[in-house]
N, C-alpha and C. Protein backbone atom coordinates (compact mmCIF):
# COMPACT_ATOMS: atom_id res chain seq x y z
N UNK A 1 88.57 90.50 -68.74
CA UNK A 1 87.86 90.85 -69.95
C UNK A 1 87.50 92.32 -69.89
N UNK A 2 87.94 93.11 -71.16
CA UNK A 2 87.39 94.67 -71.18
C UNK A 2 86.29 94.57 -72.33
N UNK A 3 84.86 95.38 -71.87
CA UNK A 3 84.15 95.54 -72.87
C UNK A 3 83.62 96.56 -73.04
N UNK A 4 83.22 97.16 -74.01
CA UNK A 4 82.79 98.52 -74.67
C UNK A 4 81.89 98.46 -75.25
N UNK A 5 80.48 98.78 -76.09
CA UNK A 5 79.70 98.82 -77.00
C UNK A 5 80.13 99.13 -78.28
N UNK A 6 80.33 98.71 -79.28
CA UNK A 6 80.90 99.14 -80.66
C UNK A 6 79.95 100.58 -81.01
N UNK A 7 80.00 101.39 -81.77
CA UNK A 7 79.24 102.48 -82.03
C UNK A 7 78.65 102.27 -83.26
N UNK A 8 79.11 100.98 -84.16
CA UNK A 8 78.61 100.66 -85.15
C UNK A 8 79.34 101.75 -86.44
N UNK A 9 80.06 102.40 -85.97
CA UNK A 9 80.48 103.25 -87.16
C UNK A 9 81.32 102.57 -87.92
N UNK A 10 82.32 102.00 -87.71
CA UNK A 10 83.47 101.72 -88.04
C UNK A 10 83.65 100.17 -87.93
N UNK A 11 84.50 99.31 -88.91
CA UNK A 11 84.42 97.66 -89.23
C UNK A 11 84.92 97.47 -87.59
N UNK A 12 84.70 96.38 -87.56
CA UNK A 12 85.12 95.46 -86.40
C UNK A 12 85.86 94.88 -86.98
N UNK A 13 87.18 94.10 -85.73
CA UNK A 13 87.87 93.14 -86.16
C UNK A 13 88.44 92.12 -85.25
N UNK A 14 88.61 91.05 -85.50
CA UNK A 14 89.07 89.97 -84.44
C UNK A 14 89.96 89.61 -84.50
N UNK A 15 91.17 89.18 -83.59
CA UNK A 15 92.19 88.57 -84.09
C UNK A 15 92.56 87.60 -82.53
N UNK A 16 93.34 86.54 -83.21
CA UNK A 16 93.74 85.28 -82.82
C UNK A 16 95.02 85.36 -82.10
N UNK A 17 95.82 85.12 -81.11
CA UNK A 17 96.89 85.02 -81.25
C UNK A 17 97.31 83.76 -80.22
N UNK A 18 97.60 82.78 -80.74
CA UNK A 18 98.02 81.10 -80.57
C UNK A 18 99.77 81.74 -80.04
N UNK A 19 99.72 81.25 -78.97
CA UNK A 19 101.33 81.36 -78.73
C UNK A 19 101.86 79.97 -77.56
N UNK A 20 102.49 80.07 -77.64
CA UNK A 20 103.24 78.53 -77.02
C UNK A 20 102.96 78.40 -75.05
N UNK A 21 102.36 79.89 -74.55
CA UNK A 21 101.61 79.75 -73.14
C UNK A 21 100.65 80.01 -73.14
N UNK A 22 99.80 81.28 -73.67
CA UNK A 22 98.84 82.06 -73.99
C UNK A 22 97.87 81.96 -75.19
N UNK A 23 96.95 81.57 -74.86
CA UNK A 23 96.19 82.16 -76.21
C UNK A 23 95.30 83.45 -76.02
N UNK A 24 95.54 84.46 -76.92
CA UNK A 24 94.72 85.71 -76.66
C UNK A 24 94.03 86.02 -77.73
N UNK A 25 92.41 86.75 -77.35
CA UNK A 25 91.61 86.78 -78.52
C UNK A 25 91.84 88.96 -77.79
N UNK A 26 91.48 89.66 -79.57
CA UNK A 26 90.83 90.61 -79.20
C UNK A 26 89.97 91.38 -80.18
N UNK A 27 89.53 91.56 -79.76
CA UNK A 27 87.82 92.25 -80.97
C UNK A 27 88.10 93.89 -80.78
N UNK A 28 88.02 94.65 -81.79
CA UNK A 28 88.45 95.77 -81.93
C UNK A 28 87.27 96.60 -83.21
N UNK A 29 87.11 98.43 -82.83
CA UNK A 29 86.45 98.61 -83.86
C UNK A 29 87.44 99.36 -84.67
N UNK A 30 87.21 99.72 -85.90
CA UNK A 30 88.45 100.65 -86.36
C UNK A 30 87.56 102.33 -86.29
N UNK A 31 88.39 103.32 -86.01
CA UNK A 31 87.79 104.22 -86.15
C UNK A 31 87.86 105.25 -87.54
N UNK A 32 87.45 106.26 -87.51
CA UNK A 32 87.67 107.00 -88.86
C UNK A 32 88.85 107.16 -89.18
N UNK A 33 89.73 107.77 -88.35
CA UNK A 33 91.38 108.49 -88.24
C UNK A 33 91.91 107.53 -87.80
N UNK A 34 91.22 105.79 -88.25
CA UNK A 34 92.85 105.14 -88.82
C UNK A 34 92.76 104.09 -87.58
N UNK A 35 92.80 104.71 -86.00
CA UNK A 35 93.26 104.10 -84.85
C UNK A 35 92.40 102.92 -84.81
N UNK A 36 92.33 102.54 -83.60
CA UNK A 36 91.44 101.42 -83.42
C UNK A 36 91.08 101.54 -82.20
N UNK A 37 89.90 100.74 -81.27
CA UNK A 37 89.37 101.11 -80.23
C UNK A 37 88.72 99.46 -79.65
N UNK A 38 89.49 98.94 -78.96
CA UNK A 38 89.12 97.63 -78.27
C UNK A 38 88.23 97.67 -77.13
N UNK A 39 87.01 96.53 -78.10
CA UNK A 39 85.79 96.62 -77.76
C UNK A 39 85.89 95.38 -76.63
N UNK A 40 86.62 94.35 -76.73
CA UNK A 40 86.87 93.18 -75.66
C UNK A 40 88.23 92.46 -76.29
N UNK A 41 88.70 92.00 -75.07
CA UNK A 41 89.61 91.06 -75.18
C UNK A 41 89.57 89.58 -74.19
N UNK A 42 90.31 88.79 -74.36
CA UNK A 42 90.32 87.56 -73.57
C UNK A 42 91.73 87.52 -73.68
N UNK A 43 92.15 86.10 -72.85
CA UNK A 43 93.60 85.56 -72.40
C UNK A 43 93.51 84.76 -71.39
N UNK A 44 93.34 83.20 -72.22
CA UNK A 44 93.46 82.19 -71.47
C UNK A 44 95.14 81.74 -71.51
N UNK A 45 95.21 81.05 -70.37
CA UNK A 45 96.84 80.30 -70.65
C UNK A 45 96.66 79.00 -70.66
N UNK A 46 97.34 78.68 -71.03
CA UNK A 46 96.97 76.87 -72.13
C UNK A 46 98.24 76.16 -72.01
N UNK A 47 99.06 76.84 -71.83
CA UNK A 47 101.09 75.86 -72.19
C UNK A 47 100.52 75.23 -73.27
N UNK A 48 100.25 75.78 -74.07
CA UNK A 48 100.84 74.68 -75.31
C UNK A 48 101.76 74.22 -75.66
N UNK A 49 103.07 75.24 -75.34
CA UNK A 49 104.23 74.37 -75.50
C UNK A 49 105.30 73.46 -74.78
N UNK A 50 104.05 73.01 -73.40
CA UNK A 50 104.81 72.29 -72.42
C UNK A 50 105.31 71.27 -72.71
N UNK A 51 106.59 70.82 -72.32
CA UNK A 51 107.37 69.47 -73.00
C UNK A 51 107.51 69.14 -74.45
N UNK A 52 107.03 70.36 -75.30
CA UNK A 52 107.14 70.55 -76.91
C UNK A 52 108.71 70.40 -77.04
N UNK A 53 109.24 71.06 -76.43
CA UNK A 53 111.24 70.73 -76.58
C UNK A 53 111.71 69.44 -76.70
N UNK A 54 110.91 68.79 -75.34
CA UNK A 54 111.59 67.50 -74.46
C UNK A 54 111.16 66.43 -75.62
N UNK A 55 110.04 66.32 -76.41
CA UNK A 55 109.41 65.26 -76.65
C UNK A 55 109.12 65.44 -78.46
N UNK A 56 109.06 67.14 -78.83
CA UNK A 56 108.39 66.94 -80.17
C UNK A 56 107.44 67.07 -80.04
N UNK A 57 106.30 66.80 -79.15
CA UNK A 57 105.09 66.90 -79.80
C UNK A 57 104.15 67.94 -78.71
N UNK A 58 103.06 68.12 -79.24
CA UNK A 58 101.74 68.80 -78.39
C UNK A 58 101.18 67.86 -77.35
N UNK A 59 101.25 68.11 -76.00
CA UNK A 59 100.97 67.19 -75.07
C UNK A 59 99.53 67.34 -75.18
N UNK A 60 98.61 66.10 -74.85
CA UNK A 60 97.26 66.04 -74.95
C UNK A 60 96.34 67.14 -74.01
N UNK A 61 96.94 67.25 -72.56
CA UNK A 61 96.31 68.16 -72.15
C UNK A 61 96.19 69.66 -72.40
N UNK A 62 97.41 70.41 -72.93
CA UNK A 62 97.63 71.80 -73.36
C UNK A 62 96.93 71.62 -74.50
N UNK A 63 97.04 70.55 -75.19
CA UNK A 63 96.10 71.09 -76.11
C UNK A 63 94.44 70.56 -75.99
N UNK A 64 94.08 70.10 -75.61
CA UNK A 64 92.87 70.22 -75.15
C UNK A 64 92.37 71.42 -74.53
N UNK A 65 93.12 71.99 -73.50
CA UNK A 65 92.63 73.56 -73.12
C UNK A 65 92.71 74.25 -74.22
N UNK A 66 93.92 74.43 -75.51
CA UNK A 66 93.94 75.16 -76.22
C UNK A 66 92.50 75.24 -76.99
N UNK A 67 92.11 74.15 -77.45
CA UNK A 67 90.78 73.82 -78.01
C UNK A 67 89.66 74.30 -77.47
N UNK A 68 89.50 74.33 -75.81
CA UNK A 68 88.47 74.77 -75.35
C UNK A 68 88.69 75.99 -75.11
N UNK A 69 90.07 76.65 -75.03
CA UNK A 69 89.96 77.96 -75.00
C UNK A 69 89.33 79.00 -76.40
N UNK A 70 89.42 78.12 -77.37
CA UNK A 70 89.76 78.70 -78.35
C UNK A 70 88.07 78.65 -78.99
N UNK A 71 87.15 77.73 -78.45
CA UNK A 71 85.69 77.63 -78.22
C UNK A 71 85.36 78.77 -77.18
N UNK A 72 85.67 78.85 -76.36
CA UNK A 72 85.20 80.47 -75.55
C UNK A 72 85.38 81.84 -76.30
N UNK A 73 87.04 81.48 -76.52
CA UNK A 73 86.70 83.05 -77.55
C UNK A 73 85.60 83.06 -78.69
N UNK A 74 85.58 82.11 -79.42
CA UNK A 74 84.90 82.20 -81.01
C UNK A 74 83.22 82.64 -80.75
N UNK A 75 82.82 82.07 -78.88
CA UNK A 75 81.74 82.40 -78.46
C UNK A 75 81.25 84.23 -78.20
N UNK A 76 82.90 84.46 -77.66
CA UNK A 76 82.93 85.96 -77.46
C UNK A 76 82.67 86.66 -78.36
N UNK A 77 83.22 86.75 -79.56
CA UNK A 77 83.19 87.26 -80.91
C UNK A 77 82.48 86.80 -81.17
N UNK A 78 81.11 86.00 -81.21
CA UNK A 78 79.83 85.99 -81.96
C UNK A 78 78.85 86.95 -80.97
N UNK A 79 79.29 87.05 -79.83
CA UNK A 79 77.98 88.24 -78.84
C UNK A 79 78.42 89.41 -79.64
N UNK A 80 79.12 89.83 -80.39
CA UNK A 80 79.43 91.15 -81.13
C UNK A 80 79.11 91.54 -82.32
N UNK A 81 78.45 92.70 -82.30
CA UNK A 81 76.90 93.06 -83.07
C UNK A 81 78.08 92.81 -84.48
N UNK A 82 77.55 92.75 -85.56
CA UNK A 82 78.13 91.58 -86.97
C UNK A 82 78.55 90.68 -86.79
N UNK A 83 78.89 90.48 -86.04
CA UNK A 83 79.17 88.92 -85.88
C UNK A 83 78.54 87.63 -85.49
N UNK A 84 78.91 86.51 -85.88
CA UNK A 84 78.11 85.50 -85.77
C UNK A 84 79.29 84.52 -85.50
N UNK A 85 78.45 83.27 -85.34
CA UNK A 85 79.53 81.73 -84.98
C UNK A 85 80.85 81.68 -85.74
N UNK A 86 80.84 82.22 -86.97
CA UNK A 86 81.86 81.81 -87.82
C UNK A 86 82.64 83.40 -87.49
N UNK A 87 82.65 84.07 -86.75
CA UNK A 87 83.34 85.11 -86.69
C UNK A 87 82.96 86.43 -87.40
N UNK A 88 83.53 87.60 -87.54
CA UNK A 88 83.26 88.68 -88.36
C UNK A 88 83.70 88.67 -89.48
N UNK A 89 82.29 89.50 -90.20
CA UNK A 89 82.77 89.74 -91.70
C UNK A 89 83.10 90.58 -92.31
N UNK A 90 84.33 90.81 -93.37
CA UNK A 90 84.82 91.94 -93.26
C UNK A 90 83.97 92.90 -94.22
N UNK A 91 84.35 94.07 -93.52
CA UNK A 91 83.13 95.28 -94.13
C UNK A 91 84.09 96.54 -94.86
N UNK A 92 83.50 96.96 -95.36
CA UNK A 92 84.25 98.33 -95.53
C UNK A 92 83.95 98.42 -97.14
């Protein structure tokens, strides 16, 4: 996990990314000139798509981590100043 203090200048933003080993969260502020500046990130690994080939479906345990992983991040992104349980709101 990397973390930074936001400076409050500039929107925050969160994003999700669900992928078939990984799930990665990262919270970012935007700055004036456009860039962006990551305030934290996470990256749990989950296999979600273990035996997804063999069988068709989401095996119960990958996705159960996916679920609880996906409850840690939403926790992360609410410790971040605008934000709350339901995530950030967009500003600007």
């Amino acid at each position: 996990m990397t973390e930074a203090a936001g400076s409050g200048q500039g929107p925050q933003l969160a994003a999700i990314d669900v992928g078939s080993n990984s799930i990665r969260l990262v919270v970012a502020e935007v700055e004036p000139d456009g860039n962006y500046r990551v305030l934290d990130e996470e990256r749990e690994m989950t296999r979600l798509g273990r035996g997804l080939y063999r069988t068709g479906r989401i095996a119960r345990g990958p996705m159960e981590r996916s679920l609880e992983a996906l409850g840690k991040m939403r926790a992360v992104g609410a410790t971040q100043p605008h934000c709350g349980p339901r995530g950030c709101p967009a500003q600007g």
